[in-house]
Structure formats: C-alpha cells, structure tokens
C-alpha atoms as a PDB file:
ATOM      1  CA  UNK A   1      -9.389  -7.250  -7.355  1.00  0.00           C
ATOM      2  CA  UNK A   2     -11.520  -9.646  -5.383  1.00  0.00           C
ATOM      3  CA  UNK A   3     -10.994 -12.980  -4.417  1.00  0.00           C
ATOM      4  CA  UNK A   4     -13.252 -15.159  -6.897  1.00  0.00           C
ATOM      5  CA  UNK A   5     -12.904 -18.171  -8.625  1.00  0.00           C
ATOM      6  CA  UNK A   6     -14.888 -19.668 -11.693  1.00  0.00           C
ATOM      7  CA  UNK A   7     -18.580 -21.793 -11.067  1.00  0.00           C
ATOM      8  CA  UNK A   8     -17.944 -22.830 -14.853  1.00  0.00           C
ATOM      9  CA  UNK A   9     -15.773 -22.597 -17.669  1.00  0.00           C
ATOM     10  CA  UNK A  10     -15.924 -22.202 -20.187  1.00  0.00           C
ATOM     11  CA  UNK A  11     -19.874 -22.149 -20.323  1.00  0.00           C
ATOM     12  CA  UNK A  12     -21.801 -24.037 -17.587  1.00  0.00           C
ATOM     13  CA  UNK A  13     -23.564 -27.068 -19.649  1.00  0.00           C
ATOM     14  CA  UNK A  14     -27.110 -28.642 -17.885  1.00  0.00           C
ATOM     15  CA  UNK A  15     -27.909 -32.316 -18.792  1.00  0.00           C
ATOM     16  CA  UNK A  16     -30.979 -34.115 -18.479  1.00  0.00           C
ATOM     17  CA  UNK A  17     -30.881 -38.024 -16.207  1.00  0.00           C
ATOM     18  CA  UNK A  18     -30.334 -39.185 -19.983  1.00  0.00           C
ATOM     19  CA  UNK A  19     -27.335 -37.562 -20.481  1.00  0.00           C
ATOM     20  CA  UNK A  20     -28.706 -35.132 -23.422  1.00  0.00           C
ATOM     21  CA  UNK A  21     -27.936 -31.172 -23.024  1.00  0.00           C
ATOM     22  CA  UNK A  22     -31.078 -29.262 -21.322  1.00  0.00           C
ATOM     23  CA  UNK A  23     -32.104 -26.323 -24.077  1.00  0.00           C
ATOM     24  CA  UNK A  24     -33.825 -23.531 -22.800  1.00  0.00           C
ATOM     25  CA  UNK A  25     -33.106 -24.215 -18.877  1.00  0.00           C
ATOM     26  CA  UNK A  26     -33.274 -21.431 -16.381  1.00  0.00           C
ATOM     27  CA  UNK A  27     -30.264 -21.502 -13.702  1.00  0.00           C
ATOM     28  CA  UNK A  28     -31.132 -19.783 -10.726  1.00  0.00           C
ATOM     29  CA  UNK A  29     -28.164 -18.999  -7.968  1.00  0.00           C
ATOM     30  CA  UNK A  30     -29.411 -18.464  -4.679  1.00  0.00           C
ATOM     31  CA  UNK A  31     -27.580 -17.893  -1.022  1.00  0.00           C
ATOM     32  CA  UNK A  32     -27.304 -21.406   0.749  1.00  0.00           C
ATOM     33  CA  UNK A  33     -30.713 -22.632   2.421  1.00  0.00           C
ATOM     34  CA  UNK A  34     -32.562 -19.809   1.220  1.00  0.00           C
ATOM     35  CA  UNK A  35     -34.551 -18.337  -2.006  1.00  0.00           C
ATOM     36  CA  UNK A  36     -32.461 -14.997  -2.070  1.00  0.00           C
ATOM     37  CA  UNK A  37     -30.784 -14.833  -4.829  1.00  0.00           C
ATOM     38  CA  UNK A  38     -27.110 -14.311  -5.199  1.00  0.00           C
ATOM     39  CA  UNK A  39     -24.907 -12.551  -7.662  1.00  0.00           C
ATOM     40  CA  UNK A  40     -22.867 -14.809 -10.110  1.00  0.00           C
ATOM     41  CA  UNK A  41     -20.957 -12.698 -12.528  1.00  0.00           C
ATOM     42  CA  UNK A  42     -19.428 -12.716 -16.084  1.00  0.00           C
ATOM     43  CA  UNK A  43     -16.243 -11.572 -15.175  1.00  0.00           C
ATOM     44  CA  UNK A  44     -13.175 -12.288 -13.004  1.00  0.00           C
ATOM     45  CA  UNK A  45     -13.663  -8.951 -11.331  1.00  0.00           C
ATOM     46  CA  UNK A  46     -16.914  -9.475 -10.451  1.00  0.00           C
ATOM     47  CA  UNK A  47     -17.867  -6.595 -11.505  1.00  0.00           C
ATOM     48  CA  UNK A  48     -20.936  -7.399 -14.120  1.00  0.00           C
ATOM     49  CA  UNK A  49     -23.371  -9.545 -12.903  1.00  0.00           C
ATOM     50  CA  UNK A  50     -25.802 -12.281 -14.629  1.00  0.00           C
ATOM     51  CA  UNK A  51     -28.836 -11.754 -15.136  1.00  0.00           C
ATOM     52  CA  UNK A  52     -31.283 -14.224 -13.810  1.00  0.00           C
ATOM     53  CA  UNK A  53     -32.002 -16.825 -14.434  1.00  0.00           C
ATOM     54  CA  UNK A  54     -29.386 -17.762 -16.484  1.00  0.00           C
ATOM     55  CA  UNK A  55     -30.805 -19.366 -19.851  1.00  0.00           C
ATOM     56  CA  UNK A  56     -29.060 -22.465 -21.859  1.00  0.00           C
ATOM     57  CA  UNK A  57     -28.757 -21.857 -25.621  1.00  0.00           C
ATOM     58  CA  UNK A  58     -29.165 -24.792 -28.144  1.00  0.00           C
ATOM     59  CA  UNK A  59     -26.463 -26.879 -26.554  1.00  0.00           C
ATOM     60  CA  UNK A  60     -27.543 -26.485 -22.935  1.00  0.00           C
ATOM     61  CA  UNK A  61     -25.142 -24.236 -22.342  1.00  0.00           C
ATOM     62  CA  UNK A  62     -24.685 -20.642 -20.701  1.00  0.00           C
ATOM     63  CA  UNK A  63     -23.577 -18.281 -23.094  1.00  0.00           C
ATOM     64  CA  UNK A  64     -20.076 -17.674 -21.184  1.00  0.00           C
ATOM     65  CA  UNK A  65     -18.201 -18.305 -17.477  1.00  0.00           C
ATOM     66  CA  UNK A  66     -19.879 -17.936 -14.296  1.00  0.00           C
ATOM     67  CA  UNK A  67     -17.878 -16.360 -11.829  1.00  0.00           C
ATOM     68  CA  UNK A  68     -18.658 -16.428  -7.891  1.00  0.00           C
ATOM     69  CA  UNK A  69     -17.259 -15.095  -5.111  1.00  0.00           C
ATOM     70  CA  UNK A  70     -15.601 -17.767  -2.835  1.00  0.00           C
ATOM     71  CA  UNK A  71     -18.255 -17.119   0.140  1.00  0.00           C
ATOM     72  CA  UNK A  72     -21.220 -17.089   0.849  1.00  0.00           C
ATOM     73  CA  UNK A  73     -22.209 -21.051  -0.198  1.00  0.00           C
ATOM     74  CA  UNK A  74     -24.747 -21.361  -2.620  1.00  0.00           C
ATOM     75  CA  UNK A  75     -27.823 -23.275  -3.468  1.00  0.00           C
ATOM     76  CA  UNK A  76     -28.114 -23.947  -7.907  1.00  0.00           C
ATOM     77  CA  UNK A  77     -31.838 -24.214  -8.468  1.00  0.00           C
ATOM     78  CA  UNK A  78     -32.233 -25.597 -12.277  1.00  0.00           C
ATOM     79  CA  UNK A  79     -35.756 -25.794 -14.083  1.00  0.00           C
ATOM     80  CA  UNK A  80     -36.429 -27.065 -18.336  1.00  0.00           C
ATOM     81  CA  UNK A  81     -38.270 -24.800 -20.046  1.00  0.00           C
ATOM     82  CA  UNK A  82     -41.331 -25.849 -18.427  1.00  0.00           C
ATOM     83  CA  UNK A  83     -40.190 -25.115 -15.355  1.00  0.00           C
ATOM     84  CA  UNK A  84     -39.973 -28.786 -13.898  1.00  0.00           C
ATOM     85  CA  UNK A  85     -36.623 -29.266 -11.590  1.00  0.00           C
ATOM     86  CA  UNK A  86     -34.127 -30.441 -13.851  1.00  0.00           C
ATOM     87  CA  UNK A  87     -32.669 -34.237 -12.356  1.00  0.00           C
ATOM     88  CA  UNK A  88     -29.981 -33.084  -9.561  1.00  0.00           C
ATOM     89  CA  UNK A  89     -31.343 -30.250  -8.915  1.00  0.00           C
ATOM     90  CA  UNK A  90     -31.447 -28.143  -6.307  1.00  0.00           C
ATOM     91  CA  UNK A  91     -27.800 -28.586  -5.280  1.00  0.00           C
ATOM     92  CA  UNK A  92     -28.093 -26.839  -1.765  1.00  0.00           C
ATOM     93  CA  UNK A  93     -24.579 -25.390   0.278  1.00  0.00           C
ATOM     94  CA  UNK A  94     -22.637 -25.653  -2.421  1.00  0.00           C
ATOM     95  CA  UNK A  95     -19.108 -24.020  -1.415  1.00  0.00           C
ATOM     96  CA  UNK A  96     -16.702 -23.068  -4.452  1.00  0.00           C
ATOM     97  CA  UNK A  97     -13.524 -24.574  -4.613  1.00  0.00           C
ATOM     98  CA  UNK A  98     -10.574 -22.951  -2.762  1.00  0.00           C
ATOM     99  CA  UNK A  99      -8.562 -20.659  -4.827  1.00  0.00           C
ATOM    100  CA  UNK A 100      -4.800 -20.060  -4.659  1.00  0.00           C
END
C-alpha cells in the first residue's frame, strides 16, 4: 500500500472570514507553485481519485476524506460559488504532515 496520510477527516469543511460554512465551494488541489492539478483521493490506498474540483454540500463540507500522498507539496486553491477566492485562499507549498 502506499505511503499516504489524510488532507481531512472526516470531510474537509471551508469557512468564510465570518466564520460561517462556504456552500457550494469548489476545492481545487494543485502541485506546489503551479496550476497542474494533483490527485487527492477518497481512499487510503489511493487508489480512487476526486474529482475536481471538489464541491461543499450544505454544510461546507466535502462529501468524505481527502487523502494525499505525502509528496509532492501542494497548493489548495478555494473559490464560492461565484468563483471569488474564498478568504485564505490559495494556500501555496503546503506539505502534509509526516506519517508514522
């Protein structure tokens, strides 16, 4: 099995600078410093990936985990529903925890 270790769990959950979940907001995962994207999956195995982007249900959340392998780093591009950059966003060489 590969090495991976979770993004989010249980479901990654988007807030807006008010502190209210983000419905309908498009998560985008990209490699680090770039616009190619970058496979996230929905299992430990990594073995079935997201589609993208990755849209928040009713309580600004993705509708399970996000799982990533531990390299490359990543860049999180998150837009509302409109498409306007969502406060925090883009987080840019983002490195996943280690994993033991």
């Amino acid at each position: 099995m590969p090495a991976t270790t979770l993004f989010c769990a249980p479901f990654l959950t988007i807030f807006n600078s008010a502190g209210d979940p983000v419905v309908g907001a498009h998560v985008t995962i990209f490699a680090a410093g770039t616009s190619t994207p970058q496979n996230v999956y929905t299992d430990a195995a990594l073995g079935t990936p997201w589609l993208q982007p990755i849209t928040t249900d009713a309580a600004g959340q993705s509708t399970g985990p996000i799982y990533v392998s531990p390299t490359p780093s990543l860049k999180i591009m998150v837009v509302d529903s409109l498409g306007a950059p969502v406060p925090g966003y883009p987080c840019d060489n983002w490195t996943p925890p280690s994993i033991t």
